[in-house]
N, C-alpha and C. Protein backbone atom coordinates (compact mmCIF):
# COMPACT_ATOMS: atom_id res chain seq x y z
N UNK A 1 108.99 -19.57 124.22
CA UNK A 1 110.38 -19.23 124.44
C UNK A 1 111.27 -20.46 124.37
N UNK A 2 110.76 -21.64 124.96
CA UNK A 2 111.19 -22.69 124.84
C UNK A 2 111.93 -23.40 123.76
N UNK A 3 111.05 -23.29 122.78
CA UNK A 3 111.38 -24.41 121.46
C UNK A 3 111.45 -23.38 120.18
N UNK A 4 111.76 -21.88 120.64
CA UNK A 4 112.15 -20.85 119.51
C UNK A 4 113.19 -20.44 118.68
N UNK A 5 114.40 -21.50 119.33
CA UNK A 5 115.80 -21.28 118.67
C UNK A 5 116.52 -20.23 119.64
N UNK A 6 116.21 -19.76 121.15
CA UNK A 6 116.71 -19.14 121.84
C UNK A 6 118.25 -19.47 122.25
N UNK A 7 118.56 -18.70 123.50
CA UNK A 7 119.54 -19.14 124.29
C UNK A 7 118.67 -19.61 125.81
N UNK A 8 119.29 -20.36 126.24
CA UNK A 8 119.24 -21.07 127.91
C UNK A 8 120.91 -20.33 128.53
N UNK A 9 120.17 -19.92 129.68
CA UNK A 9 121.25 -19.60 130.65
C UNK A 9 120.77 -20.57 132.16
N UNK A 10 122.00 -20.14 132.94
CA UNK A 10 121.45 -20.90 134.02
C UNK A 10 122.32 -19.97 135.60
N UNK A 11 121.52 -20.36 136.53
CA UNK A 11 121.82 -19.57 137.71
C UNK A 11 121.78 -20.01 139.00
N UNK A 12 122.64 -20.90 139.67
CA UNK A 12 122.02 -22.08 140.50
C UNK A 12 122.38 -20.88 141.68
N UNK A 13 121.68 -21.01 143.07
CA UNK A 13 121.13 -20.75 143.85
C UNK A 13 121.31 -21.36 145.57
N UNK A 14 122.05 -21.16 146.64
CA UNK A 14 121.94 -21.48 147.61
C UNK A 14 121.11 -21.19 148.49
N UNK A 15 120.25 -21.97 149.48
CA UNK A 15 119.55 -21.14 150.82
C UNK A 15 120.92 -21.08 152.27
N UNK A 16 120.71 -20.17 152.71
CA UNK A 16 121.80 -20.13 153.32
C UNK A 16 120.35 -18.90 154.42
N UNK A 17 119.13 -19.20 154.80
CA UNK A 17 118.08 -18.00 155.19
C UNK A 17 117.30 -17.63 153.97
N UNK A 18 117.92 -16.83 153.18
CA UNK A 18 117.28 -17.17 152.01
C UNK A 18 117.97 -17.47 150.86
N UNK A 19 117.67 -17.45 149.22
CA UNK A 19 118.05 -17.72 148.35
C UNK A 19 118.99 -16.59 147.93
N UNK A 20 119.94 -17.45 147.37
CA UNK A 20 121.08 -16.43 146.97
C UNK A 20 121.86 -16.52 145.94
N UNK A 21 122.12 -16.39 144.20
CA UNK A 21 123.22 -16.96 143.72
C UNK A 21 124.22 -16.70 144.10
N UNK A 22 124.94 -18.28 143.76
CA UNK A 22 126.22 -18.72 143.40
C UNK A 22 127.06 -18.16 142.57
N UNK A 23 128.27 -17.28 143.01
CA UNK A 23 128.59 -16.91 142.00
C UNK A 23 129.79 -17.49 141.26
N UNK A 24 129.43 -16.93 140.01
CA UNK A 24 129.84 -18.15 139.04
C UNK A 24 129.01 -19.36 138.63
N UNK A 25 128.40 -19.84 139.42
CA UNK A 25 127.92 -21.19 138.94
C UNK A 25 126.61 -20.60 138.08
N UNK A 26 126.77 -20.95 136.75
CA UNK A 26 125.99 -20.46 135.42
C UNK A 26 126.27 -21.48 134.41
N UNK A 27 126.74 -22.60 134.92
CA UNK A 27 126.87 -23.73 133.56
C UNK A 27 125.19 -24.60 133.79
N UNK A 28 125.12 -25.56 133.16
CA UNK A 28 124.03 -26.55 133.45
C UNK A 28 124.47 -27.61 134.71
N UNK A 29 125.08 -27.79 134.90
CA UNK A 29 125.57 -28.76 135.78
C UNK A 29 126.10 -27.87 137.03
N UNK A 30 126.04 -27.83 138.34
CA UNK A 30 126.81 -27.44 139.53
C UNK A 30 127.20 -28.63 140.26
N UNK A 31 128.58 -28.50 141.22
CA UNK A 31 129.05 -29.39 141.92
C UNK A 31 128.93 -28.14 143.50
N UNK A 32 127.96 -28.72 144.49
CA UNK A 32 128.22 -28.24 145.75
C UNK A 32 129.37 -28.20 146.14
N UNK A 33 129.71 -27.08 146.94
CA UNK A 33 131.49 -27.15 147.59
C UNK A 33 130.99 -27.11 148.87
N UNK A 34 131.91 -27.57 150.01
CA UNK A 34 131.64 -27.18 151.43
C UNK A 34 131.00 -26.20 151.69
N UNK A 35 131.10 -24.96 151.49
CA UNK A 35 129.82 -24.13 151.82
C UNK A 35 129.20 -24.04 151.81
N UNK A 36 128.23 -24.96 150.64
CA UNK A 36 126.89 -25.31 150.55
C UNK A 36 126.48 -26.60 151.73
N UNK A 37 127.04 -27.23 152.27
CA UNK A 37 126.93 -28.06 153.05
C UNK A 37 125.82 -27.84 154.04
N UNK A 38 125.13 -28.87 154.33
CA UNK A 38 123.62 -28.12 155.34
C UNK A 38 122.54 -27.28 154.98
N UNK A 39 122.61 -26.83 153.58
CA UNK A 39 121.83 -25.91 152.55
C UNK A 39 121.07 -26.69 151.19
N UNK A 40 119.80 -25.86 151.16
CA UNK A 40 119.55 -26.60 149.53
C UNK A 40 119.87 -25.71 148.69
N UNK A 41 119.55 -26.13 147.43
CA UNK A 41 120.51 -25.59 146.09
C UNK A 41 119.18 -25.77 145.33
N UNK A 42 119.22 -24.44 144.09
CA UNK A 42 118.11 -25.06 143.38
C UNK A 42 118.94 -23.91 141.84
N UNK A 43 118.27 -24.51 140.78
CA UNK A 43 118.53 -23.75 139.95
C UNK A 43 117.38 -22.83 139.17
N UNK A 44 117.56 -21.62 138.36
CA UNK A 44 117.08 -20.71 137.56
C UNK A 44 117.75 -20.93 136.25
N UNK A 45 116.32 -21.63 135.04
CA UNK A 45 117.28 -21.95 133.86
C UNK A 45 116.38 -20.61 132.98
N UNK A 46 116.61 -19.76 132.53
CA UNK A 46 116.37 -18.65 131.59
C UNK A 46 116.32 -18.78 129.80
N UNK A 47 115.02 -19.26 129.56
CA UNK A 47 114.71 -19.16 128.24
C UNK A 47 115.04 -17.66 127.35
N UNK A 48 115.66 -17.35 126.47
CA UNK A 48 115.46 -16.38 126.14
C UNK A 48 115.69 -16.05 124.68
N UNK A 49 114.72 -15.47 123.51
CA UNK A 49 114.55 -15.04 122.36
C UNK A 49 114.10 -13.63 122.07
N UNK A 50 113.29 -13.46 121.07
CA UNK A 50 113.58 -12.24 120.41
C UNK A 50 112.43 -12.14 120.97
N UNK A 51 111.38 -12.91 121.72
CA UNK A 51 110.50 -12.45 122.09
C UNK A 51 110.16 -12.05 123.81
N UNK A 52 111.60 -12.15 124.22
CA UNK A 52 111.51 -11.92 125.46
C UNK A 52 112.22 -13.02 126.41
N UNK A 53 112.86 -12.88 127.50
CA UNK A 53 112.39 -14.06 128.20
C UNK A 53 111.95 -14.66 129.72
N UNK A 54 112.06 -16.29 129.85
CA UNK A 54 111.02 -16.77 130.66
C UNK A 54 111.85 -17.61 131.72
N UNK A 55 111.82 -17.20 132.78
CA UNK A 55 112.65 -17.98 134.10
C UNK A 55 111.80 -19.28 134.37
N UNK A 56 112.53 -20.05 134.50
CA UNK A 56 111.99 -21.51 135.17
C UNK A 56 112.71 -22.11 136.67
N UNK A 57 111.88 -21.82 137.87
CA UNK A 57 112.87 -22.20 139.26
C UNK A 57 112.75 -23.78 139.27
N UNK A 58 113.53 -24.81 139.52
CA UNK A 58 113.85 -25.68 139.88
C UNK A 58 113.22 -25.97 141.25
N UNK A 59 112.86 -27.32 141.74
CA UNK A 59 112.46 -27.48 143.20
C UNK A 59 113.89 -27.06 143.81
N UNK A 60 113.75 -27.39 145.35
CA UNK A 60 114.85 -27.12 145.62
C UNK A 60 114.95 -28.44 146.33
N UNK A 61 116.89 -28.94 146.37
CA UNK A 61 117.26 -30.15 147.30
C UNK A 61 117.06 -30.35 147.84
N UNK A 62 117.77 -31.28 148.68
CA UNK A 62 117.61 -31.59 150.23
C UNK A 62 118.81 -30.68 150.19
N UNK A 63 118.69 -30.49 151.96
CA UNK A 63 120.07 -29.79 152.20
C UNK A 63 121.60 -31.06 151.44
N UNK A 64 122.21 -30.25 151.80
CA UNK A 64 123.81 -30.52 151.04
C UNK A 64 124.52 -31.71 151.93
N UNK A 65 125.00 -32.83 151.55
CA UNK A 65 125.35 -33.29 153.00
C UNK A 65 127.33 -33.29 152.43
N UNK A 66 127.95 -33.19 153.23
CA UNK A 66 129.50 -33.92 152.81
C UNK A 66 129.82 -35.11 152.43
């Protein structure tokens, strides 16, 4: 899926108890805002082609600091 000429999406993720997307945040890059503060963040980058596709989770941060 990787190296097939697909698309990559992306889906970054707060713990806040548990995991939750962000909504909106779907670029490659996220900037934490205060609400994430005290939380880790992790992202979901989504391979995807004609043959299907394949989620990849990110570790997750340290919590968020200000």
């Amino acid at each position: 899926y990787w190296n097939n000429g697909g698309t990559i999406t992306y889906q970054w993720q707060v713990n806040g108890g548990s995991w939750a997307n962000i909504a909106g945040a779907t670029n490659g890059t996220y900037t934490p805002v205060v609400g994430d503060v005290g939380k880790p963040i992790r992202v979901i980058v989504t391979a995807t082609n004609s043959a299907g596709a394949t989620p990849a989770t990110s570790g997750a941060t340290g919590n968020v600091v200000s």
